[in-house]
C-alpha atoms as a PDB file:
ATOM      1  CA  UNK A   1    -137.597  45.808 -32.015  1.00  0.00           C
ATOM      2  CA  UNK A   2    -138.263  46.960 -35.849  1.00  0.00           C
ATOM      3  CA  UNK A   3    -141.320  45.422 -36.834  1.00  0.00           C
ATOM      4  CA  UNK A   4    -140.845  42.978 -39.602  1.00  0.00           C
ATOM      5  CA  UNK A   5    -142.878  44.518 -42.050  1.00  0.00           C
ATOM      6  CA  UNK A   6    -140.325  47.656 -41.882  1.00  0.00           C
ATOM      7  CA  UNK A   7    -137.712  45.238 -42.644  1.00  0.00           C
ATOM      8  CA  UNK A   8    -139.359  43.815 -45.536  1.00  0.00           C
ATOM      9  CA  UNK A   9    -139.877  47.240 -46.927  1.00  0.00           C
ATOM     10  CA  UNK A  10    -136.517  48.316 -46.311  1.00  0.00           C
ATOM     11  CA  UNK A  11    -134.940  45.135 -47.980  1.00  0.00           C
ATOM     12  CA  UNK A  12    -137.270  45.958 -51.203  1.00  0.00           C
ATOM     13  CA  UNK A  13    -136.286  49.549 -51.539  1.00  0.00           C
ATOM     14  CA  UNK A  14    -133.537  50.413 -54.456  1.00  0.00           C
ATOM     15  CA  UNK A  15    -130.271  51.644 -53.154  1.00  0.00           C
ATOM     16  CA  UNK A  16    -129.538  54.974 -53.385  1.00  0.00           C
ATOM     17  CA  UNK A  17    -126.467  55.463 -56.302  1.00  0.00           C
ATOM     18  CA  UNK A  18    -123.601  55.430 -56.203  1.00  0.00           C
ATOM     19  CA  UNK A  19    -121.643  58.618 -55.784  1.00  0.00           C
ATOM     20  CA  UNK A  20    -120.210  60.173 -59.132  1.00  0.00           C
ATOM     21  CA  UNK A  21    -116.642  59.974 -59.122  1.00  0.00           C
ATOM     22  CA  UNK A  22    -115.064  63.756 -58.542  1.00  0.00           C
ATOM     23  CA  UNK A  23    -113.225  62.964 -62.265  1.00  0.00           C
ATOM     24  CA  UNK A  24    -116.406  62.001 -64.027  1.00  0.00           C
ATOM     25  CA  UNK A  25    -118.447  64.989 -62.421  1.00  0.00           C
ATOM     26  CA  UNK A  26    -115.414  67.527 -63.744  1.00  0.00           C
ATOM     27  CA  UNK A  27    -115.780  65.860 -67.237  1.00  0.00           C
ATOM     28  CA  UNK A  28    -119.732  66.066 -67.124  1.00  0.00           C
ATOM     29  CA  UNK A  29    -119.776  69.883 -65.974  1.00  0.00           C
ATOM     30  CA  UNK A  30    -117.085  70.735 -69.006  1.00  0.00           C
ATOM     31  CA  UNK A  31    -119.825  68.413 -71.173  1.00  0.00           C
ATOM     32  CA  UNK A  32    -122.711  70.287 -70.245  1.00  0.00           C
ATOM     33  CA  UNK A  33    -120.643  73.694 -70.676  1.00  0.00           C
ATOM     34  CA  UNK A  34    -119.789  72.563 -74.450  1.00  0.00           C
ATOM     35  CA  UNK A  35    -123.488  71.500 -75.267  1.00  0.00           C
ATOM     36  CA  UNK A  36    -124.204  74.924 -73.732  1.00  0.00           C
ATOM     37  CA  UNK A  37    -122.208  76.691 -76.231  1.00  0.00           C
ATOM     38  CA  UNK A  38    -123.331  74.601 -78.965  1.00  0.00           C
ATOM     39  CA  UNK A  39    -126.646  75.524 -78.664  1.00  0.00           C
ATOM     40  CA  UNK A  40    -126.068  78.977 -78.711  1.00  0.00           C
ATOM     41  CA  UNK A  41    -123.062  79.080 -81.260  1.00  0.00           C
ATOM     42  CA  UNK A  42    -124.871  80.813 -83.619  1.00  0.00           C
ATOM     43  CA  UNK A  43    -125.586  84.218 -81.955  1.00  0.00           C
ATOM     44  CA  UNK A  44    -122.561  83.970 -79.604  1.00  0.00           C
ATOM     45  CA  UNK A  45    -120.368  83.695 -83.065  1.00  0.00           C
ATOM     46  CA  UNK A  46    -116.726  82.651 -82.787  1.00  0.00           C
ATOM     47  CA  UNK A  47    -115.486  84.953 -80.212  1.00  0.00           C
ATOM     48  CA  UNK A  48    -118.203  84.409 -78.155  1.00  0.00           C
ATOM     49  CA  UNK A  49    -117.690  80.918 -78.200  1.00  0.00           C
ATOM     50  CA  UNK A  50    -113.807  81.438 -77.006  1.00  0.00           C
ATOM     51  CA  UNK A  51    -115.063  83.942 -74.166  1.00  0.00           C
ATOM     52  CA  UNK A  52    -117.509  81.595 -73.001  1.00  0.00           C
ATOM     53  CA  UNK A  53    -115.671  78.278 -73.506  1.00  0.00           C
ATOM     54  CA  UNK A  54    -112.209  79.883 -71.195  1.00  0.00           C
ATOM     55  CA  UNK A  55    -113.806  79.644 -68.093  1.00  0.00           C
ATOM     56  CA  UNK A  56    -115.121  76.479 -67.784  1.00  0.00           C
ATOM     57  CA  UNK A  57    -111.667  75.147 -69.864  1.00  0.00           C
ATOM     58  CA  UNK A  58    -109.268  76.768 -67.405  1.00  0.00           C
ATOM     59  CA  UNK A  59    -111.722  75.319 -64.582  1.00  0.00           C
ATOM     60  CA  UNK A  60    -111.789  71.990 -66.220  1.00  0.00           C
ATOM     61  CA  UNK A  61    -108.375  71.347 -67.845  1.00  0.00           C
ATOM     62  CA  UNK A  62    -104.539  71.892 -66.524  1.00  0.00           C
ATOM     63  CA  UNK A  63    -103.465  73.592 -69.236  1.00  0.00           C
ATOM     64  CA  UNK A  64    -100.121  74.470 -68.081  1.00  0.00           C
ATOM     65  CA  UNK A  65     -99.626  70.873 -67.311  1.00  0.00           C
ATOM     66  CA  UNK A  66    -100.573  69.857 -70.608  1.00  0.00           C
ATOM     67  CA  UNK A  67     -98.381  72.477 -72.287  1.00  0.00           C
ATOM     68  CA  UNK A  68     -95.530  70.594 -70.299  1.00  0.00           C
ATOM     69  CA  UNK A  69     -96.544  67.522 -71.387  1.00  0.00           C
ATOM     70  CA  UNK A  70     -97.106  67.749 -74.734  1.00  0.00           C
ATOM     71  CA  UNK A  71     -93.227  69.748 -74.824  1.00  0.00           C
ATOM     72  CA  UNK A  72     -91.852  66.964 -73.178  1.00  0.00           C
ATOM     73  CA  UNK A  73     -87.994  67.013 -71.723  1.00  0.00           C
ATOM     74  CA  UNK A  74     -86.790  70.493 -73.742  1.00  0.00           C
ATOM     75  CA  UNK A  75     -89.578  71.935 -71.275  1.00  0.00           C
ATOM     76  CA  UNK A  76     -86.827  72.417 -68.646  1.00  0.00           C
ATOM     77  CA  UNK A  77     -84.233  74.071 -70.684  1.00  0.00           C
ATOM     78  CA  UNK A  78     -86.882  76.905 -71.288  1.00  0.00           C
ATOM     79  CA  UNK A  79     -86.254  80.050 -69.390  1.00  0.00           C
ATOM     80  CA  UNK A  80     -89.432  80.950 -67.090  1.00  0.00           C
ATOM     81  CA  UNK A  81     -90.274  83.345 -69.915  1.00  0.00           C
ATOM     82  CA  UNK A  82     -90.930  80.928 -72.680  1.00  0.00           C
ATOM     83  CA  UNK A  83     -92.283  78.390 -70.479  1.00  0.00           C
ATOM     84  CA  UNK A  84     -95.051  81.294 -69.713  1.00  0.00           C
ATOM     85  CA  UNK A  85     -95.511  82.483 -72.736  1.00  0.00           C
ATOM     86  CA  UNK A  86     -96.071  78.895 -74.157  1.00  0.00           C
ATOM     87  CA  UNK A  87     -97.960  78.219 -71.837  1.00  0.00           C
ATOM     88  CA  UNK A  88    -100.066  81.195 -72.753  1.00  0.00           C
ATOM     89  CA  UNK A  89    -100.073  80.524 -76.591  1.00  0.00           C
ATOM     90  CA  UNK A  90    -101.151  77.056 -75.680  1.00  0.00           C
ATOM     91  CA  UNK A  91    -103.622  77.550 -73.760  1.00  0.00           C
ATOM     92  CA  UNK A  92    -105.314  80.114 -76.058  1.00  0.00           C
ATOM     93  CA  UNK A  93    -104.943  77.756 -78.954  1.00  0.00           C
ATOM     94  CA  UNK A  94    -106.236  75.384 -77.570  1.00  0.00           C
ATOM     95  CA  UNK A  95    -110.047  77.099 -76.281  1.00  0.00           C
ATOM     96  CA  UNK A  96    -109.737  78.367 -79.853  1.00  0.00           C
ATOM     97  CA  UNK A  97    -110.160  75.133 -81.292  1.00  0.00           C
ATOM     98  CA  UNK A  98    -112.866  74.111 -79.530  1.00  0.00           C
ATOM     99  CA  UNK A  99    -114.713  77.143 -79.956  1.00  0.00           C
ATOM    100  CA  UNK A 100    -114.083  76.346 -83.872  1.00  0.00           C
ATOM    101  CA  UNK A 101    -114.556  72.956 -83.921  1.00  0.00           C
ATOM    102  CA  UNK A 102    -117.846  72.657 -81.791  1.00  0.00           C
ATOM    103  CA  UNK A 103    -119.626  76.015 -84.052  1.00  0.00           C
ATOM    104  CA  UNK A 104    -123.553  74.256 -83.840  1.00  0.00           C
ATOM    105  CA  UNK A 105    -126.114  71.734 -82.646  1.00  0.00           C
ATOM    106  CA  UNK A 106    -127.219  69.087 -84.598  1.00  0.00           C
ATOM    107  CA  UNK A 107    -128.725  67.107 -81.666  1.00  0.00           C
ATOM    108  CA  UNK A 108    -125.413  66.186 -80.053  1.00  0.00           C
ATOM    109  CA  UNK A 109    -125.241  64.549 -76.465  1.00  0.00           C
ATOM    110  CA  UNK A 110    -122.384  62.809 -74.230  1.00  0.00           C
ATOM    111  CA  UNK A 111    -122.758  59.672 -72.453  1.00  0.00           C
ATOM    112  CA  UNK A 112    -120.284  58.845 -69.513  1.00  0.00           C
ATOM    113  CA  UNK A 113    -119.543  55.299 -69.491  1.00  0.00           C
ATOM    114  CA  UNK A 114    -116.888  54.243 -66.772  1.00  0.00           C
ATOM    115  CA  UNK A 115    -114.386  55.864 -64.461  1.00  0.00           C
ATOM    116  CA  UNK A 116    -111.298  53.521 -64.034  1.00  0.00           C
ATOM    117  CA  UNK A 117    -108.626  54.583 -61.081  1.00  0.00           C
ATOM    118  CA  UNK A 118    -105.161  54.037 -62.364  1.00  0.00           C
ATOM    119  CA  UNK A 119    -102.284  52.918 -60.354  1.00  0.00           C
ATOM    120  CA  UNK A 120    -100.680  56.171 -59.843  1.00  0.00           C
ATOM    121  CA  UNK A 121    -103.942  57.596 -58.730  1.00  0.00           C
ATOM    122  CA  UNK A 122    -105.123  59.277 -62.313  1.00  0.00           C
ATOM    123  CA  UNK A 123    -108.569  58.825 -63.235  1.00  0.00           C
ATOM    124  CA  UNK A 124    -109.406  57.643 -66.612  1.00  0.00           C
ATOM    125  CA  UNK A 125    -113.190  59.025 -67.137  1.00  0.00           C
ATOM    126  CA  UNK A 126    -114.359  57.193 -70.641  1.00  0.00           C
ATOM    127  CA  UNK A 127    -117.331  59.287 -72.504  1.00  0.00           C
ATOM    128  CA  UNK A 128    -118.991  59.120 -75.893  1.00  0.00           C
ATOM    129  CA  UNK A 129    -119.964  61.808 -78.015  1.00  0.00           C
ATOM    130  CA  UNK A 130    -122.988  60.904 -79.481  1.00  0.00           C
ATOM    131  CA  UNK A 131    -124.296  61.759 -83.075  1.00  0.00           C
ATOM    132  CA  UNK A 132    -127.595  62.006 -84.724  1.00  0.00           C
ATOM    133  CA  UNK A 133    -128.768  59.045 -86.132  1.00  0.00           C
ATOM    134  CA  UNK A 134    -125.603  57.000 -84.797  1.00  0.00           C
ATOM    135  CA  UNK A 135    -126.270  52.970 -84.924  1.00  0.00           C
ATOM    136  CA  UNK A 136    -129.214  53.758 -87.466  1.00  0.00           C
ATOM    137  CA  UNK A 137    -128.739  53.339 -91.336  1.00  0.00           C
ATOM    138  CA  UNK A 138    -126.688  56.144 -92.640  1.00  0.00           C
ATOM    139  CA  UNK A 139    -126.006  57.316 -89.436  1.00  0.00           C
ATOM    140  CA  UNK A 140    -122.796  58.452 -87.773  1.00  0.00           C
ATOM    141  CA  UNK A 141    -121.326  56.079 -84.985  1.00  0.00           C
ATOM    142  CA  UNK A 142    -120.751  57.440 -81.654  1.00  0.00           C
ATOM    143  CA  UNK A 143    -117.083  59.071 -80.845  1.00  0.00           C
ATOM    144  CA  UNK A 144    -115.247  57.532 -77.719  1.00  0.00           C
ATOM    145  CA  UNK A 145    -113.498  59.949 -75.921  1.00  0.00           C
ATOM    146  CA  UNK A 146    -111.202  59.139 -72.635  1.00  0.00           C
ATOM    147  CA  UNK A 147    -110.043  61.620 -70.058  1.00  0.00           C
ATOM    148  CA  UNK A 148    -107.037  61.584 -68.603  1.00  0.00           C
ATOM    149  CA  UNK A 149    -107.417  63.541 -64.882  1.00  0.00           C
ATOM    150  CA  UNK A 150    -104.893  64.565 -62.599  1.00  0.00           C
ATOM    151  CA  UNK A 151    -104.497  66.256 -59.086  1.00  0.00           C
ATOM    152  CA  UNK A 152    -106.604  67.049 -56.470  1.00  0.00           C
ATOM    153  CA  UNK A 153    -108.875  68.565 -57.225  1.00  0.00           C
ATOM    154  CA  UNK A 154    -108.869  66.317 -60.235  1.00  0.00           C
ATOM    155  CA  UNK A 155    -108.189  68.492 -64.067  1.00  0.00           C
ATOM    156  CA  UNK A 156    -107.837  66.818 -67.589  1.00  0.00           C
ATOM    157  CA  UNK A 157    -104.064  66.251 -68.353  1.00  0.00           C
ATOM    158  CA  UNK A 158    -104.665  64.316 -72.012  1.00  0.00           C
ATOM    159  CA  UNK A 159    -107.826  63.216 -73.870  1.00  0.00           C
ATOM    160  CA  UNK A 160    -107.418  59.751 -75.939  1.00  0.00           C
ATOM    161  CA  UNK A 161    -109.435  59.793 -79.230  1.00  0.00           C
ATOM    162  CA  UNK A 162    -111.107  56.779 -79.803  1.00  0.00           C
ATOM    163  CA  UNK A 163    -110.386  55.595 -76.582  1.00  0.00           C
ATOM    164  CA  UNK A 164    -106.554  54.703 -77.880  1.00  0.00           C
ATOM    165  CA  UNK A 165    -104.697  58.006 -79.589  1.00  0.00           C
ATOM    166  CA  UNK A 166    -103.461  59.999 -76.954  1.00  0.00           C
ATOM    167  CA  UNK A 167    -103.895  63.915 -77.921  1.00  0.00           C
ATOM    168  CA  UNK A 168    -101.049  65.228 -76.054  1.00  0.00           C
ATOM    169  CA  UNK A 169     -98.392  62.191 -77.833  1.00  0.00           C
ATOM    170  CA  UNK A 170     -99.800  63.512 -81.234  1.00  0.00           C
ATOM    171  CA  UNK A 171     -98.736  67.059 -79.928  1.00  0.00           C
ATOM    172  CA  UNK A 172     -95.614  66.002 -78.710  1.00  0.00           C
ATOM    173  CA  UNK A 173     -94.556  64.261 -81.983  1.00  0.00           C
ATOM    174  CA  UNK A 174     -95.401  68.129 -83.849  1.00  0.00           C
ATOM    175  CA  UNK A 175     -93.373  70.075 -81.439  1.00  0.00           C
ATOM    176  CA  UNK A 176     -90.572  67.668 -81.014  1.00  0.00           C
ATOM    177  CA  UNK A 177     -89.931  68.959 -84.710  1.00  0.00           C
ATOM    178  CA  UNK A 178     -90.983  72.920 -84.172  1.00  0.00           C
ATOM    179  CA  UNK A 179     -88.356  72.923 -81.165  1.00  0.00           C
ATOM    180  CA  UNK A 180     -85.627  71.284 -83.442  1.00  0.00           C
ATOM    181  CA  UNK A 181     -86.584  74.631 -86.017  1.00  0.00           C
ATOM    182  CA  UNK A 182     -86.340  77.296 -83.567  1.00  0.00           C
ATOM    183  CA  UNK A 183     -86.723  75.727 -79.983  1.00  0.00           C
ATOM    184  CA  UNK A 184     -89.496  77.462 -77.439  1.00  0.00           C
ATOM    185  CA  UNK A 185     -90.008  80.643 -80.036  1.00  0.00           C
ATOM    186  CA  UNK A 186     -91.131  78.273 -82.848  1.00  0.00           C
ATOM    187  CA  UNK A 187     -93.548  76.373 -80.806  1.00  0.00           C
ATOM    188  CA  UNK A 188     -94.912  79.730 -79.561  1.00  0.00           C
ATOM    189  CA  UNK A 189     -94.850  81.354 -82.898  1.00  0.00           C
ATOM    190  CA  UNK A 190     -96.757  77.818 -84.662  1.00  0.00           C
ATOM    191  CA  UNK A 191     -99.160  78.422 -81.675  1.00  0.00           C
ATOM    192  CA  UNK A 192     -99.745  81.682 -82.357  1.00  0.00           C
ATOM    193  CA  UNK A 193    -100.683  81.462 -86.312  1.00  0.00           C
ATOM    194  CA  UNK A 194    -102.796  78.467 -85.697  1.00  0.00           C
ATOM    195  CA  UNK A 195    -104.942  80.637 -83.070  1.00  0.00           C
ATOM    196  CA  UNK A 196    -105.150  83.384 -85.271  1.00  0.00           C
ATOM    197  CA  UNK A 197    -106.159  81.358 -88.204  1.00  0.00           C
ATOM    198  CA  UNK A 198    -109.005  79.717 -85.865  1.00  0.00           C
ATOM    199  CA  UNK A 199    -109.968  83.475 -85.452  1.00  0.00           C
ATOM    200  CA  UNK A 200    -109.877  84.893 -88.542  1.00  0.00           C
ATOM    201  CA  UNK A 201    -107.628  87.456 -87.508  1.00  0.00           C
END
């Protein structure tokens, strides 16, 4: 018989918590990456930003997914060629402008907030980006930012601004009109320039 007192104890002690959702843990290890970087963004510079930033983005995100996305139904008139090869300029563009946007630390941090499960089995991880002196007089309010995961292992498909402006519609909408210009070579010739701009090269 377990002596009573041992079941009194037991009954008092906290519960142990719960276990982090796999979509929530791939968000937070791409969070700590970028803080990471931010720190050191001075002496790692801009390429050493992008170098350090494409692992942890290729690990985190499915970029190729997200190039298909954002393309929407042309996608499948590309030949295998362009779909690589946009999928390439895509991808590059995209570490680039992180690596250009994120270029210091000013006391940054990220709070996860919820997971939600959505009815095709997607994982909507919600997360703020907190700024110095947010809620205080003067002070910038914190940035929601939603995650859209996919797969198993779970990767970010889309990222919703504000918790409401999906990033990969607001893509969509551009190349929708690059594609009407000069279909699959336009997108990966926009892609291109904006990288290289990011670069300075």
């Amino acid at each position: 018989m377990i002596p009573r007192r041992l079941l009194i104890l037991t009954a008092l002690a906290p519960l142990p918590a719960a276990a982090q959702s796999p979509g929530a843990e791939v968000v937070e290890r791409f969070h700590a990456a970028l803080i990471a970087v931010m720190r050191d963004a001075q002496r790692l510079g801009l390429r050493g930003r992008f170098d350090r930033l494409a692992p942890i983005m290729a690990q985190s995100f499915d970029l190729a997914a997200m190039a298909r996305i954002a393309v929407g139904p042309p996608w499948t008139g590309f030949s295998p060629g362009d779909q690589a090869a946009l999928t390439e300029a895509f991808t590059r563009w995209s570490i680039a402008t992180y690596a250009a946007r994120f270029d210091g630390f000013s006391g940054e941090s990220f709070t996860t907030l919820a997971t939600q499960t959505q009815p095709n089995g997607d994982a909507l991880v919600r997360t703020t980006l907190n700024r110095p002196g947010a809620n205080q007089s003067g002070g910038q309010e914190p940035v929601v930012l939603s995650y859209l995961l996919r797969g198993n292992p779970p990767r970010i498909v889309d990222i919703y601004l504000t918790g409401t402006i999906s990033e990969l519609a607001s893509r969509r909408a551009e190349f929708t009109a690059l594609i009407r210009e000069g279909g699959a070579a336009r997108v990966i010739q926009e892609l291109q320039g904006r990288t290289a701009r990011l670069m300075g090269s």
